[in-house]
Protein backbone atom coordinates (compact mmCIF):
# COMPACT_ATOMS: atom_id res chain seq x y z
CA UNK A 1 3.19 34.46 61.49
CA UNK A 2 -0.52 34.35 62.23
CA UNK A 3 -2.50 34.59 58.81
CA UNK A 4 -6.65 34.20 57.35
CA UNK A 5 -6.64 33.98 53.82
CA UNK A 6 -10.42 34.51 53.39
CA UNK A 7 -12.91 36.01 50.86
CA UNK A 8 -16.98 35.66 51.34
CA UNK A 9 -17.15 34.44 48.03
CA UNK A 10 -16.46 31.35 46.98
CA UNK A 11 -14.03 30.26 44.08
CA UNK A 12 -11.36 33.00 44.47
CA UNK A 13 -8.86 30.66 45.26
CA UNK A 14 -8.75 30.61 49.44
CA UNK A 15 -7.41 26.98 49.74
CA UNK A 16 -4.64 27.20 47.10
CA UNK A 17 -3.24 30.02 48.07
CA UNK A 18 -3.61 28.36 52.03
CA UNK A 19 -1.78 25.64 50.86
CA UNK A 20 1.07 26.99 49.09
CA UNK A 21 1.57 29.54 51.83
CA UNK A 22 1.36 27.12 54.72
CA UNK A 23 4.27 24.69 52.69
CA UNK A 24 6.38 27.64 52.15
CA UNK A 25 6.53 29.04 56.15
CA UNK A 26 6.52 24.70 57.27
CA UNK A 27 10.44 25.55 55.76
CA UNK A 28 11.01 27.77 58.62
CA UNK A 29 8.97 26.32 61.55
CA UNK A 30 6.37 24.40 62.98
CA UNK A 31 3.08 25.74 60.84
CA UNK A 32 -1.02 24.68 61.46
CA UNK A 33 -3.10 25.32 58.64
CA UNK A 34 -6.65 25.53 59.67
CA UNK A 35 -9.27 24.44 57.42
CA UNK A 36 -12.18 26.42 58.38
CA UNK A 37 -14.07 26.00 55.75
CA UNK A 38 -17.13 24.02 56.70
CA UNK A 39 -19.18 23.59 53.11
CA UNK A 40 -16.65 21.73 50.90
CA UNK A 41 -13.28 19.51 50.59
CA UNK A 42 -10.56 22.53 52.07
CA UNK A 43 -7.06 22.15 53.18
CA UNK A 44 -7.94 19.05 55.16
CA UNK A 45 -9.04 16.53 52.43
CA UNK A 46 -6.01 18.27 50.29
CA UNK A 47 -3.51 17.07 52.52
CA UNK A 48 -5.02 13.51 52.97
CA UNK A 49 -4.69 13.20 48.96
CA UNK A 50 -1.25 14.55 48.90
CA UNK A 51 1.44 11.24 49.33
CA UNK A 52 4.31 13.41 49.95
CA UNK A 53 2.56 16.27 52.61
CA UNK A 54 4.87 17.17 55.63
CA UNK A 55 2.82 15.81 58.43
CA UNK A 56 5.80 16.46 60.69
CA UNK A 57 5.99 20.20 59.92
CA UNK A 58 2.53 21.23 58.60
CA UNK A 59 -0.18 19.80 60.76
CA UNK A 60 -3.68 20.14 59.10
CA UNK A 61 -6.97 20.68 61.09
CA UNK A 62 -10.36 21.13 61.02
CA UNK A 63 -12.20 23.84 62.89
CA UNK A 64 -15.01 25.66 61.31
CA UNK A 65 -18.17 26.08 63.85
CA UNK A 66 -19.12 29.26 66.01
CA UNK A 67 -16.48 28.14 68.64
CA UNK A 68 -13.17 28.16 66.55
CA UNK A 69 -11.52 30.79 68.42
CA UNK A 70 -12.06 29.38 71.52
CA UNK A 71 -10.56 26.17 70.22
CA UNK A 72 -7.78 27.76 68.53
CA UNK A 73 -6.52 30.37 70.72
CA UNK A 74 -4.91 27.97 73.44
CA UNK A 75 -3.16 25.94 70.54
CA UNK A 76 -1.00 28.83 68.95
CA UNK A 77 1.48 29.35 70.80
CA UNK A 78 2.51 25.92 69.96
CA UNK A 79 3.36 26.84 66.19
CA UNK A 80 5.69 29.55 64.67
CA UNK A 81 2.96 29.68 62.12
CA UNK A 82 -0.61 29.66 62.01
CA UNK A 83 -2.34 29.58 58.82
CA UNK A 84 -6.47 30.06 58.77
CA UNK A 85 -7.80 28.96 55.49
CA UNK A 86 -11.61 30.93 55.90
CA UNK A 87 -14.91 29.66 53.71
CA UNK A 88 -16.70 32.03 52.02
CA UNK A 89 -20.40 33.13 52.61
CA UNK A 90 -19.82 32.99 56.64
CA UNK A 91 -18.75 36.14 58.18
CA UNK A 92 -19.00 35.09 62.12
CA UNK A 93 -16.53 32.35 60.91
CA UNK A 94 -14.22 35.36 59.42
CA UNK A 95 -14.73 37.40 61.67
CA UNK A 96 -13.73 35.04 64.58
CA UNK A 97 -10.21 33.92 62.50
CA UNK A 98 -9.06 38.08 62.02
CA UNK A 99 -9.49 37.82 65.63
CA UNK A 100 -6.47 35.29 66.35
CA UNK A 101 -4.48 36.58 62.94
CA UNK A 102 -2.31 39.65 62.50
CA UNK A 103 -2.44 39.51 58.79
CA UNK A 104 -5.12 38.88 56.39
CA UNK A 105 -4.82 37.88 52.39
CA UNK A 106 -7.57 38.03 50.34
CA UNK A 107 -7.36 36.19 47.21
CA UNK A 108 -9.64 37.33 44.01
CA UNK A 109 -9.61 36.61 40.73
CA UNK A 110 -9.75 39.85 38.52
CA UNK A 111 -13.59 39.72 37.57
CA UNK A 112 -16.16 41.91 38.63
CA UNK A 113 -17.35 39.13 40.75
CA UNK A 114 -14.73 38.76 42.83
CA UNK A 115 -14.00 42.42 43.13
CA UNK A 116 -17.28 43.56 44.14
CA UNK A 117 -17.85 41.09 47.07
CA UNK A 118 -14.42 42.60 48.85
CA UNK A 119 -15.88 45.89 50.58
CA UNK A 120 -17.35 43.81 53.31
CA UNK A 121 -14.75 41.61 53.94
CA UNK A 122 -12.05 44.86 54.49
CA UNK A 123 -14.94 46.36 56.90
CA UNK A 124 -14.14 42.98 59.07
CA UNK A 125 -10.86 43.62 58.95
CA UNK A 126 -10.66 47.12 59.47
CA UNK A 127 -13.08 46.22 62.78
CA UNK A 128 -10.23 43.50 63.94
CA UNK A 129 -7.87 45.84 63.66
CA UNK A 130 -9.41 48.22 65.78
CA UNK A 131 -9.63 45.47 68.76
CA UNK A 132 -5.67 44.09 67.58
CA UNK A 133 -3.36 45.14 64.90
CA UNK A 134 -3.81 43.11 61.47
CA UNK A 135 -3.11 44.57 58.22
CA UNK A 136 -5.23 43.37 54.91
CA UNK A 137 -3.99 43.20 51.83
CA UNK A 138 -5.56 41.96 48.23
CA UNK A 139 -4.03 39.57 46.60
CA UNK A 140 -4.96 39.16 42.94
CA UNK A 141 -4.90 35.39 41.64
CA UNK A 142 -5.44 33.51 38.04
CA UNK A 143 -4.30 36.22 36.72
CA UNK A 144 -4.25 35.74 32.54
CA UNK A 145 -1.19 37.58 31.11
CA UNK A 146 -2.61 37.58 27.89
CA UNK A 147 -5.73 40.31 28.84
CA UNK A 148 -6.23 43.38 30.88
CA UNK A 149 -8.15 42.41 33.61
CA UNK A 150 -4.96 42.34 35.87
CA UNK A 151 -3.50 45.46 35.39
CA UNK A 152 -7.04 47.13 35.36
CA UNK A 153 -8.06 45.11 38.66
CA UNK A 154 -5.07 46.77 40.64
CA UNK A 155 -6.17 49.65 39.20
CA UNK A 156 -9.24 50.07 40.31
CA UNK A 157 -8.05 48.47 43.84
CA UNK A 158 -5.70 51.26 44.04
CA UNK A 159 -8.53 53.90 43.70
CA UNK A 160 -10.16 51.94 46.12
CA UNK A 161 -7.79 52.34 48.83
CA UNK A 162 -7.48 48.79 49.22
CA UNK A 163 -4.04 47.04 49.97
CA UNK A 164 -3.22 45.42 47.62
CA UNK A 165 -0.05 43.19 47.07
CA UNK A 166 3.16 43.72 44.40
CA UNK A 167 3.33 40.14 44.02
CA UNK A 168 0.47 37.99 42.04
CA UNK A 169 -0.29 34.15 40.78
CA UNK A 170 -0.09 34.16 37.28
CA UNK A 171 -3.34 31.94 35.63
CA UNK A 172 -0.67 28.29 34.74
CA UNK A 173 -1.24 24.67 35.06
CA UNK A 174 0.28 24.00 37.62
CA UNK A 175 -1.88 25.97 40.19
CA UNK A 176 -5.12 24.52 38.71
CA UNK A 177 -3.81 20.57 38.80
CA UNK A 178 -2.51 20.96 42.67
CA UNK A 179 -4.78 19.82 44.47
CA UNK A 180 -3.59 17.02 46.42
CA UNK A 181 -0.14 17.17 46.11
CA UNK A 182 2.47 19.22 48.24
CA UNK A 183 5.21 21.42 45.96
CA UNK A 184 8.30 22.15 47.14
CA UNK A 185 8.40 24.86 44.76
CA UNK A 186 6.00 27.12 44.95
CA UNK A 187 6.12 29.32 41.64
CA UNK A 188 4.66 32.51 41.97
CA UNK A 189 3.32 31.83 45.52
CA UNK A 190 7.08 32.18 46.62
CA UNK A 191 7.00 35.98 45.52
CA UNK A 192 4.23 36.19 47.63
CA UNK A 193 5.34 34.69 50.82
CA UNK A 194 8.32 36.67 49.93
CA UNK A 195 6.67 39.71 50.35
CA UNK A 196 4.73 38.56 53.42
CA UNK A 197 8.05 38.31 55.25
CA UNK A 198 9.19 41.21 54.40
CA UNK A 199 6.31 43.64 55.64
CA UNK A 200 6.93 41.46 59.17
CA UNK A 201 10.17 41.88 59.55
């Protein structure tokens, strides 16, 4: 699997949901997460801090300047998985990861924010596609059970005519004190990469 989780906004939870997904498909094969993210601590500096991370199955990198698809491209082949954890507020950098992914996640919180910045990162995908098949999908995250702002987010996704995923990551704990560890279980993140296998296979 070839995947960008990426957003041009920053703070919609990119790296977490990067990390989780990239320790879920290391079960099943070799896996690269990419931290192409060049404006703060990504996936890289996560792994570093994490004691436990599979450095035999999940090999971290960083690539994040104009030329990371000429870097990349010769590399993947040598992974069953490639995972592309995109920064925010770049859209050449985007732009060039769609180009060596067939699937891309995009991560928001269910706030007006988040929601609003989307339309131009499902043009970039929509213009990948048209050069190679990738399919885009929302992916709502921090998601508080206790309000509406979930359901109502799908909602409005859905007369959007955005993709949007059946499986979401709940707002717990355990997602917000992660950083720098490496779960074997992945909570609601395994519903997700779940679903991810499904619509490839």
């Amino acid at each position: 699997m070839r995947l960008t989780v990426g957003h041009l906004k920053g703070g919609t939870g990119k790296t977490t949901t990067a990390v989780h997904l990239a320790l879920g498909l290391a079960r099943s094969g070799r896996t690269l997460l990419v931290d192409a993210d060049p404006d703060q601590d990504g996936a890289l500096a996560w792994s570093q801090l994490a004691k436990d991370w599979p450095a035999d199955r999940c090999i971290v990198i960083e690539a994040a300047d104009r030329h990371l698809a000429r870097q990349l491209r010769p590399m993947l082949d040598d992974y069953t998985h490639v995972i592309l954890d995109a920064g925010p507020k770049n859209p050449n950098l985007l732009r060039q990861a769609l180009t060596l992914s067939e699937h891309l996640i995009v991560p928001v919180r269910p706030t007006g924010a988040d929601l609003a910045a989307i339309e131009q990162v499902f043009e970039l995908a929509a213009e990948a596609d048209s050069l190679s098949p990738l399919t885009a999908s929302l992916l709502l995250v921090d998601v508080d059970s206790r309000w509406r702002s979930g359901s109502e987010a799908r909602t409005w996704a859905e007369g959007e005519d955005i993709p949007t995923m059946t499986a979401q990551v709940r707002h717990l704990v355990e997602f917000a004190v992660a950083r720098g560890t490496a779960p074997e279980q992945l909570g609601d993140y395994e519903l997700v990469l779940d679903e991810l296998i499904k619509e490839t296979s």
